[in-house]
Every structure is written in structure tokens, then in C-alpha cells.
C-alpha atoms as a PDB file:
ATOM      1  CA  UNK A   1     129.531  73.671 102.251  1.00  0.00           C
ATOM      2  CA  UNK A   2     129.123  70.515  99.850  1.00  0.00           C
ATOM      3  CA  UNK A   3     126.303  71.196  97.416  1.00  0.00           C
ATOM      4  CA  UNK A   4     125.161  67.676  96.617  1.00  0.00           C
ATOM      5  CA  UNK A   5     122.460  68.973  94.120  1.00  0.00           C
ATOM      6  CA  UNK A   6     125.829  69.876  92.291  1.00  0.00           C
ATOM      7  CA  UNK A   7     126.714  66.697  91.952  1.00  0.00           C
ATOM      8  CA  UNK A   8     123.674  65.311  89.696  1.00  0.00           C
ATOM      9  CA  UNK A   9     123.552  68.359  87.639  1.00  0.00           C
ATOM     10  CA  UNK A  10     125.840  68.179  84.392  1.00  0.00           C
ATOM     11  CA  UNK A  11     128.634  71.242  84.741  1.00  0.00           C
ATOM     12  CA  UNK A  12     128.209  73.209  82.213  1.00  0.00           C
ATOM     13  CA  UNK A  13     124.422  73.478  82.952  1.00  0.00           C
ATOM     14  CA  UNK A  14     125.207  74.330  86.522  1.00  0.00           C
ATOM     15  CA  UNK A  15     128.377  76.814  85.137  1.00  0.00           C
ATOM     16  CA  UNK A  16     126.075  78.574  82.526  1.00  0.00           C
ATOM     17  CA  UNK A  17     122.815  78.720  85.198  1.00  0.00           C
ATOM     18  CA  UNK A  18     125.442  80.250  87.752  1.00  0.00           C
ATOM     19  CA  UNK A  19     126.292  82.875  84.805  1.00  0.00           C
ATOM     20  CA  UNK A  20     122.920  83.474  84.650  1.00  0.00           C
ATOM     21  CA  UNK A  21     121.748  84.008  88.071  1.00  0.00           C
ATOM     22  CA  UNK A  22     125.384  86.134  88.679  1.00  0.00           C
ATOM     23  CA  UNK A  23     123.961  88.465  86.174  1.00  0.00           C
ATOM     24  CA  UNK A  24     120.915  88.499  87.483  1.00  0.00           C
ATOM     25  CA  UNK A  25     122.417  89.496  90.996  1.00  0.00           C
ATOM     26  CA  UNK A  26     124.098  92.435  89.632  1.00  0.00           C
ATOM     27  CA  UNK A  27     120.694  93.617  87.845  1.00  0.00           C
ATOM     28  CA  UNK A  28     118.872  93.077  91.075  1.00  0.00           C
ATOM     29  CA  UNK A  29     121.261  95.448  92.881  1.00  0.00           C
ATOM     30  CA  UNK A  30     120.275  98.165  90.906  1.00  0.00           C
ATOM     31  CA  UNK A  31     121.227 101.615  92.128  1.00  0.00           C
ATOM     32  CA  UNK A  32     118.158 102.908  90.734  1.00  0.00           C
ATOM     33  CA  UNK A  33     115.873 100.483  92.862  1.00  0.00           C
ATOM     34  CA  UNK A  34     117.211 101.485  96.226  1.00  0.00           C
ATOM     35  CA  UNK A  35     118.287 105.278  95.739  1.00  0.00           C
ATOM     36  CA  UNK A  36     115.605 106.653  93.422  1.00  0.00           C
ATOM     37  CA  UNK A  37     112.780 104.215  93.784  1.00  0.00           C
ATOM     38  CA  UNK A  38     113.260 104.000  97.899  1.00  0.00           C
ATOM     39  CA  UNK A  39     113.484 100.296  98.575  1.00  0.00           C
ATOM     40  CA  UNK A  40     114.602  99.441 101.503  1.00  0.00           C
ATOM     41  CA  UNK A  41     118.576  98.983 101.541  1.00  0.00           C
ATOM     42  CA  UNK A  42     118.497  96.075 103.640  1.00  0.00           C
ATOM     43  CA  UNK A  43     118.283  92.228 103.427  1.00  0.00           C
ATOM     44  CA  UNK A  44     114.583  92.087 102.654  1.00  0.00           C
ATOM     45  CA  UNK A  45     114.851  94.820 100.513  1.00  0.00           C
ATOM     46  CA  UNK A  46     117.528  93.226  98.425  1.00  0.00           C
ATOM     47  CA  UNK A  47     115.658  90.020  98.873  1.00  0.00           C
ATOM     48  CA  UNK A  48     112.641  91.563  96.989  1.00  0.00           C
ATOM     49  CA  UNK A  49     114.917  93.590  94.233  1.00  0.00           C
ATOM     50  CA  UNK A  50     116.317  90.034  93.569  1.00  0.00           C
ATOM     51  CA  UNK A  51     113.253  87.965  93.388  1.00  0.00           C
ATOM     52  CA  UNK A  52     111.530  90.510  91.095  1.00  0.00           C
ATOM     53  CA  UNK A  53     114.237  90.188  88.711  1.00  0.00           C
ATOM     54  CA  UNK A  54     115.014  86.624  88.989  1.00  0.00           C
ATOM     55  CA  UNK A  55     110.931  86.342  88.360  1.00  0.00           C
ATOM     56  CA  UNK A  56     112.294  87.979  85.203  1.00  0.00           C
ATOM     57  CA  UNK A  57     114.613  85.624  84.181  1.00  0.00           C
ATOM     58  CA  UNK A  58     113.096  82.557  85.012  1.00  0.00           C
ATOM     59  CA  UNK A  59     110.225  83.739  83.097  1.00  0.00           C
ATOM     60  CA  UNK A  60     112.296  83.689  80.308  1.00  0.00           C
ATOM     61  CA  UNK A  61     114.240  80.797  80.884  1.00  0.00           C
ATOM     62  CA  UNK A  62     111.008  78.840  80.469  1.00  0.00           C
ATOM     63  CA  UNK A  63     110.127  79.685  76.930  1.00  0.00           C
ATOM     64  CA  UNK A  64     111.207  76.853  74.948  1.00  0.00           C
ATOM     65  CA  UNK A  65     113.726  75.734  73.121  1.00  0.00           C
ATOM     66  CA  UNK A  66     115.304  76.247  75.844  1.00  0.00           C
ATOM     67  CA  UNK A  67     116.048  73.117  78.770  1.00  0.00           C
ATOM     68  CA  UNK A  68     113.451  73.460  81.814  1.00  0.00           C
ATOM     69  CA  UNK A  69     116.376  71.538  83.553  1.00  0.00           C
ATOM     70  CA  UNK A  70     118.339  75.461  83.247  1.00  0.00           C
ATOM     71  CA  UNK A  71     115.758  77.227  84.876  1.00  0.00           C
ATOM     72  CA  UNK A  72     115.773  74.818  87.912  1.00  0.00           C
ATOM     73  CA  UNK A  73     119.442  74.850  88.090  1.00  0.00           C
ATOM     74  CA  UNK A  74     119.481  78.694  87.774  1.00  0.00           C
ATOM     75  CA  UNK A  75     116.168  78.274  91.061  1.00  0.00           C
ATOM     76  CA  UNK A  76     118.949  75.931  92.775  1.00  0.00           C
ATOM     77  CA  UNK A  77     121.731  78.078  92.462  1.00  0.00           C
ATOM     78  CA  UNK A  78     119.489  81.133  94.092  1.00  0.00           C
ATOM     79  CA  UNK A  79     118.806  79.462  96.891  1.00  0.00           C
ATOM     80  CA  UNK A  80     121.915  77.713  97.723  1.00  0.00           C
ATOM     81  CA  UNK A  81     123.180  81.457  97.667  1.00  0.00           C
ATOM     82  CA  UNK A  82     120.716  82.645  99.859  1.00  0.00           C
ATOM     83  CA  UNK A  83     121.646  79.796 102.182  1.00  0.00           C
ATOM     84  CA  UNK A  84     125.028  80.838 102.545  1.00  0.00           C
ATOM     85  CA  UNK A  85     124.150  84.583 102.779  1.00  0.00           C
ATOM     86  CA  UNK A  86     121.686  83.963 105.561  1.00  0.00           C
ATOM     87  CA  UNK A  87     124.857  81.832 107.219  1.00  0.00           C
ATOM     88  CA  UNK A  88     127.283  84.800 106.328  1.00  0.00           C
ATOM     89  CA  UNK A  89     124.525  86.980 108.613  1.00  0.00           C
ATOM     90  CA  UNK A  90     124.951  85.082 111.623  1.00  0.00           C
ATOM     91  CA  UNK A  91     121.541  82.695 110.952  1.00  0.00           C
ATOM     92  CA  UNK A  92     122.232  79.196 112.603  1.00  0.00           C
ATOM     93  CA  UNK A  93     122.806  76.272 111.375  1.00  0.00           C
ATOM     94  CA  UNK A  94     119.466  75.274 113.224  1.00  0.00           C
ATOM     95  CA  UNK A  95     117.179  77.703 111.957  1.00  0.00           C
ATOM     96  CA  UNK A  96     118.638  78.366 108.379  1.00  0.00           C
ATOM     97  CA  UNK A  97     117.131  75.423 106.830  1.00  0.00           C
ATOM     98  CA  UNK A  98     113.263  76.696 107.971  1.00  0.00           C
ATOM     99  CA  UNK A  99     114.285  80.221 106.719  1.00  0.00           C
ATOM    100  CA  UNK A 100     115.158  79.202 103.227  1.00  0.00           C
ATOM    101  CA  UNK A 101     112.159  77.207 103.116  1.00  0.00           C
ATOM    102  CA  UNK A 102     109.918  79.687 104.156  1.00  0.00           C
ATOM    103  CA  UNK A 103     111.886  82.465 101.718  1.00  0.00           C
ATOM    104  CA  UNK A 104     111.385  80.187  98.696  1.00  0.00           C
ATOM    105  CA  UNK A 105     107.682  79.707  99.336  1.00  0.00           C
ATOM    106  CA  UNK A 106     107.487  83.479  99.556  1.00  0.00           C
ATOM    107  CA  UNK A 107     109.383  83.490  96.157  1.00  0.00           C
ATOM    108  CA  UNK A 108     106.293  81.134  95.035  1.00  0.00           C
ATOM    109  CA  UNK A 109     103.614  83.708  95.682  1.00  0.00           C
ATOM    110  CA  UNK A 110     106.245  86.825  94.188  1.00  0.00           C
ATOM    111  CA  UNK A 111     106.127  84.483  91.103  1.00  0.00           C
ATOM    112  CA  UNK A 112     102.429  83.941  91.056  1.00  0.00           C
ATOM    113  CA  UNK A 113     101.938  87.706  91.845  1.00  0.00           C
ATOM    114  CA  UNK A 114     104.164  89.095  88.909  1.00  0.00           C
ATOM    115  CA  UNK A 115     102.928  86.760  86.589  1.00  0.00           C
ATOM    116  CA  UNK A 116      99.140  87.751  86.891  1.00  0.00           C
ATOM    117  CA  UNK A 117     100.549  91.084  86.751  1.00  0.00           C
ATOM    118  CA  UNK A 118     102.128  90.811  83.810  1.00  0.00           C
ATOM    119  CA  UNK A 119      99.415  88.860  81.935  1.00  0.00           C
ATOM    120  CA  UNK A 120      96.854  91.415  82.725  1.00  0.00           C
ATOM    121  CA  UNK A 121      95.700  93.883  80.449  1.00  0.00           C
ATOM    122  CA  UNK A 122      96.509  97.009  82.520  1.00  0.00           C
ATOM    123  CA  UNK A 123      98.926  97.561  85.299  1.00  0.00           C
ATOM    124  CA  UNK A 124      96.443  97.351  88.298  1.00  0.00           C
ATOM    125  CA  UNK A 125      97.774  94.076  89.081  1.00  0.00           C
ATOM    126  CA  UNK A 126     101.076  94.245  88.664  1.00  0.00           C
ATOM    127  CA  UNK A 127     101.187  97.582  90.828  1.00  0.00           C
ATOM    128  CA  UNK A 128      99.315  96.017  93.529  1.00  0.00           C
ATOM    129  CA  UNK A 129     102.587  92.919  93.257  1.00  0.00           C
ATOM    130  CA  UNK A 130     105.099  95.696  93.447  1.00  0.00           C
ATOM    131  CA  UNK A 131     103.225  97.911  96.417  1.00  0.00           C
ATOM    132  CA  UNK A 132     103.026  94.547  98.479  1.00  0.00           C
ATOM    133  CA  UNK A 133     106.747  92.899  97.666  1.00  0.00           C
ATOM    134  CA  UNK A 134     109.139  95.331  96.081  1.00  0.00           C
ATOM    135  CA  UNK A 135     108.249  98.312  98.251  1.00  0.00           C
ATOM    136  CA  UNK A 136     107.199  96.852 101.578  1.00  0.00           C
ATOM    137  CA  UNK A 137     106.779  99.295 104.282  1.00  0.00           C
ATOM    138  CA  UNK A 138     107.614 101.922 101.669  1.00  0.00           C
ATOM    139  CA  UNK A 139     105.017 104.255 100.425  1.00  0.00           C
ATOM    140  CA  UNK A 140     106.123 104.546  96.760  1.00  0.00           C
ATOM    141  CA  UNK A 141     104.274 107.692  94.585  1.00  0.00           C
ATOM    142  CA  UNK A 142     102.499 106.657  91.340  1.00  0.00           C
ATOM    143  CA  UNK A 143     104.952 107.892  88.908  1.00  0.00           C
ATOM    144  CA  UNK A 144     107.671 105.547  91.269  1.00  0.00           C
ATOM    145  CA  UNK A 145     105.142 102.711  91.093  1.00  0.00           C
ATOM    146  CA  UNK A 146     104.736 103.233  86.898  1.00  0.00           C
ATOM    147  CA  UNK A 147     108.597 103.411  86.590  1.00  0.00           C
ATOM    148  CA  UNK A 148     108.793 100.038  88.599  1.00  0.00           C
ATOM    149  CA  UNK A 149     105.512  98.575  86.346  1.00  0.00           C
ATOM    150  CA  UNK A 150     107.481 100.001  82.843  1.00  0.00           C
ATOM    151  CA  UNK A 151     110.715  98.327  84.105  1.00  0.00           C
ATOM    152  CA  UNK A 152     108.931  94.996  84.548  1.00  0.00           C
ATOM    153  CA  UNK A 153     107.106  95.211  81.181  1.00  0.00           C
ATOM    154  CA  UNK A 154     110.456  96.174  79.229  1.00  0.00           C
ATOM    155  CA  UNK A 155     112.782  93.770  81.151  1.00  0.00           C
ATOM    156  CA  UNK A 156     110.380  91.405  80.003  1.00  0.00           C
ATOM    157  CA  UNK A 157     110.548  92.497  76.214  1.00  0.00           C
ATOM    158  CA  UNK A 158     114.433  93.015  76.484  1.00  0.00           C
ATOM    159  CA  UNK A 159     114.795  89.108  78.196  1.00  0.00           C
ATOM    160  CA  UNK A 160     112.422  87.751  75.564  1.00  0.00           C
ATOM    161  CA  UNK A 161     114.037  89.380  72.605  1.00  0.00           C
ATOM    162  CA  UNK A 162     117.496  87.539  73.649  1.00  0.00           C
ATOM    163  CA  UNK A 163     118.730  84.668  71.706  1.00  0.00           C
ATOM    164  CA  UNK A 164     118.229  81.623  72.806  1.00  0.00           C
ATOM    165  CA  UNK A 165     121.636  80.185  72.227  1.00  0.00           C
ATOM    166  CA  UNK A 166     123.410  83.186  74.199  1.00  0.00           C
ATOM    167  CA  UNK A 167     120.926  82.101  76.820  1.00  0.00           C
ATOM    168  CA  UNK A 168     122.179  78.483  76.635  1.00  0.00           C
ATOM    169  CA  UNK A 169     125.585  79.667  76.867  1.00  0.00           C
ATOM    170  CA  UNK A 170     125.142  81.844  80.065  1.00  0.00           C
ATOM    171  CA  UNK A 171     124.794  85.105  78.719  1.00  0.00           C
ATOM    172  CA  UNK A 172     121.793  87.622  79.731  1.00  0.00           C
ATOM    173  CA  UNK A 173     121.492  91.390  79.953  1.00  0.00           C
ATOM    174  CA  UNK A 174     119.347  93.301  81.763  1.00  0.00           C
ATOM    175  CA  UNK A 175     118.510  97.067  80.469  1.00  0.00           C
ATOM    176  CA  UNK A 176     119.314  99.195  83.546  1.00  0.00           C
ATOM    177  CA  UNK A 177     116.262 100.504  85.713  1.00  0.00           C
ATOM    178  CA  UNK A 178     117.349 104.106  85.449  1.00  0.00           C
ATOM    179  CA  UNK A 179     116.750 104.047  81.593  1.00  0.00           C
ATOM    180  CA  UNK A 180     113.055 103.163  82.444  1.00  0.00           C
ATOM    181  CA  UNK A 181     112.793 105.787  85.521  1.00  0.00           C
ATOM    182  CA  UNK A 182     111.114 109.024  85.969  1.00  0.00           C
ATOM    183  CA  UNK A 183     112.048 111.710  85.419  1.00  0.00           C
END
């Protein structure tokens, strides 16, 4: 399919957000999140893994001195891949365009969620963000819950502690979930 926001983007913004959000995939299929932790192994469950981490790196991507222009290539990218993932599932040509829609507004209120979470002073808030999104339908234990809350708060340290120019060049790491688990 022709991606025609592709075409007004300069390439190696669009190649280095694609590097980004590839990486970001990879962290958001984290065997840790859907093995130990008990999301949901299925489309909305890997929906959820992916926006919580993608949260992440937008986040991050918005902290100056680095282009805003990257972090809405990198949004782009997500949902163009989302697109073709709900078309790779057998969703119609019809009705895919009112699913993405109505997948990126939930990715909105994820966003909002997280980020109160993470700017409040305890982890009430961002628990209550992870109980309702991450593990929907899933009755997570505390200590699951606090290894999900610890993962956000480090991810966030580890993302901001990256250099900027790596960043601008399409390279991010994500520490892996199982070094912030339970034990």
C-alpha cells in the first residue's frame, strides 16, 4: 500500500523513526510481559504491551534537542503498521480505516494515563494505568503490578539517559522487563 505521508517526510527521518519504532516493537514483545506478567497473548494484548512502550519512547523522543518532527514520524510509522496488521488479520478495507482511528484515540488516553502516572509522586496512578490497559481482563497480583510500575519508571530513566545523537541516528535500547521482574 502507497504511504503518501512517506512522501513529505525527508528519508532519513522516516528511515531512523522506522529504526526506532522497530526497536520499540521488539521491546514491546517482551517475553516477560506475556509469560510472567500474564498479559494476554493476543492482538489487544500485544496492542497494549506496544503502546506502553511506545508511550516510552515517544516520551523521550520529545525532550529537546531533539526534532518533534521524529516523534510524529516514529507516531506515523506505528500506525501505518497497525494498519497493515489489522489488514494482515482479515479487517476490511471498509472498516480498517474506523479501527485505526478509534485504536489511536485509545493510544491518546494510554498516553494521558501513563503520563499522570509517571508524574505522580507515588505509584497509585500509574498502577491504576497499568490495571486498566496493560492487564485488561487480567487480574495481575501486587508484586506483578510493582514489577510492571518499576519497569515503567526505569525504562524511563534508561530512555532518558540515552544520547541524543544515537537517538537522531535511530538507535534506542530498551533494558529487558525480566531484569526489573519479581522474583
Amino acid at each position: 500500500m502507497l504511504n503518501l505521508k512517506k512522501l513529505f517526510k525527508p528519508k532519513a527521518e522516516w528511515n531512523t523513526a522506522h529504526d526506532l519504532y522497530a526497536a520499540s516493537v521488539l521491546a514491546g514483545r517482551d517475553p516477560v510481559f506475556f509469560g510472567l506478567w500474564g498479559v494476554p497473548d493476543s492482538a489487544e494484548g500485544r496492542f497494549e504491551a506496544l503502546s506502553m512502550v511506545a508511550f516510552l519512547a515517544l516520551r523521550r523522543l520529545k525532550q529537546p534537542p531533539l526534532p518533534s518532527s521524529l516523534g510524529q514520524a516514529y507516531f506515523d510509522i506505528m500506525f501505518d503498521d497497525i494498519d497493515s496488521n489489522l489488514r494482515e488479520m482479515g479487517v476490511g478495507d471498509i472498516t480498517v480505516g474506523k479501527k485505526v482511528k478509534k485504536l489511536a484515540e485509545s493510544f491518546y488516553g494510554r498516553i494521558k494515563a501513563y503520563e499522570a502516572g509517571l508524574n505522580a509522586n507515588d505509584d497509585a496512578a500509574l498502577t491504576v494505568a497499568l490495571g486498566k490497559f496493560l492487564f485488561r481482563g487480567v487480574n495481575p497480583s501486587a508484586e506483578t503490578l510493582d514489577a510492571a510500575c518499576g519497569y515503567m519508571r526505569t525504562q524511563t530513566q534508561h530512555l532518558a539517559d540515552q544520547n541524543d545523537a544515537q537517538l537522531s541516528k535511530g538507535k534506542i535500547t530498551f533494558a529487558p522487563a525480566e531484569s526489573m521482574s519479581q522474583s
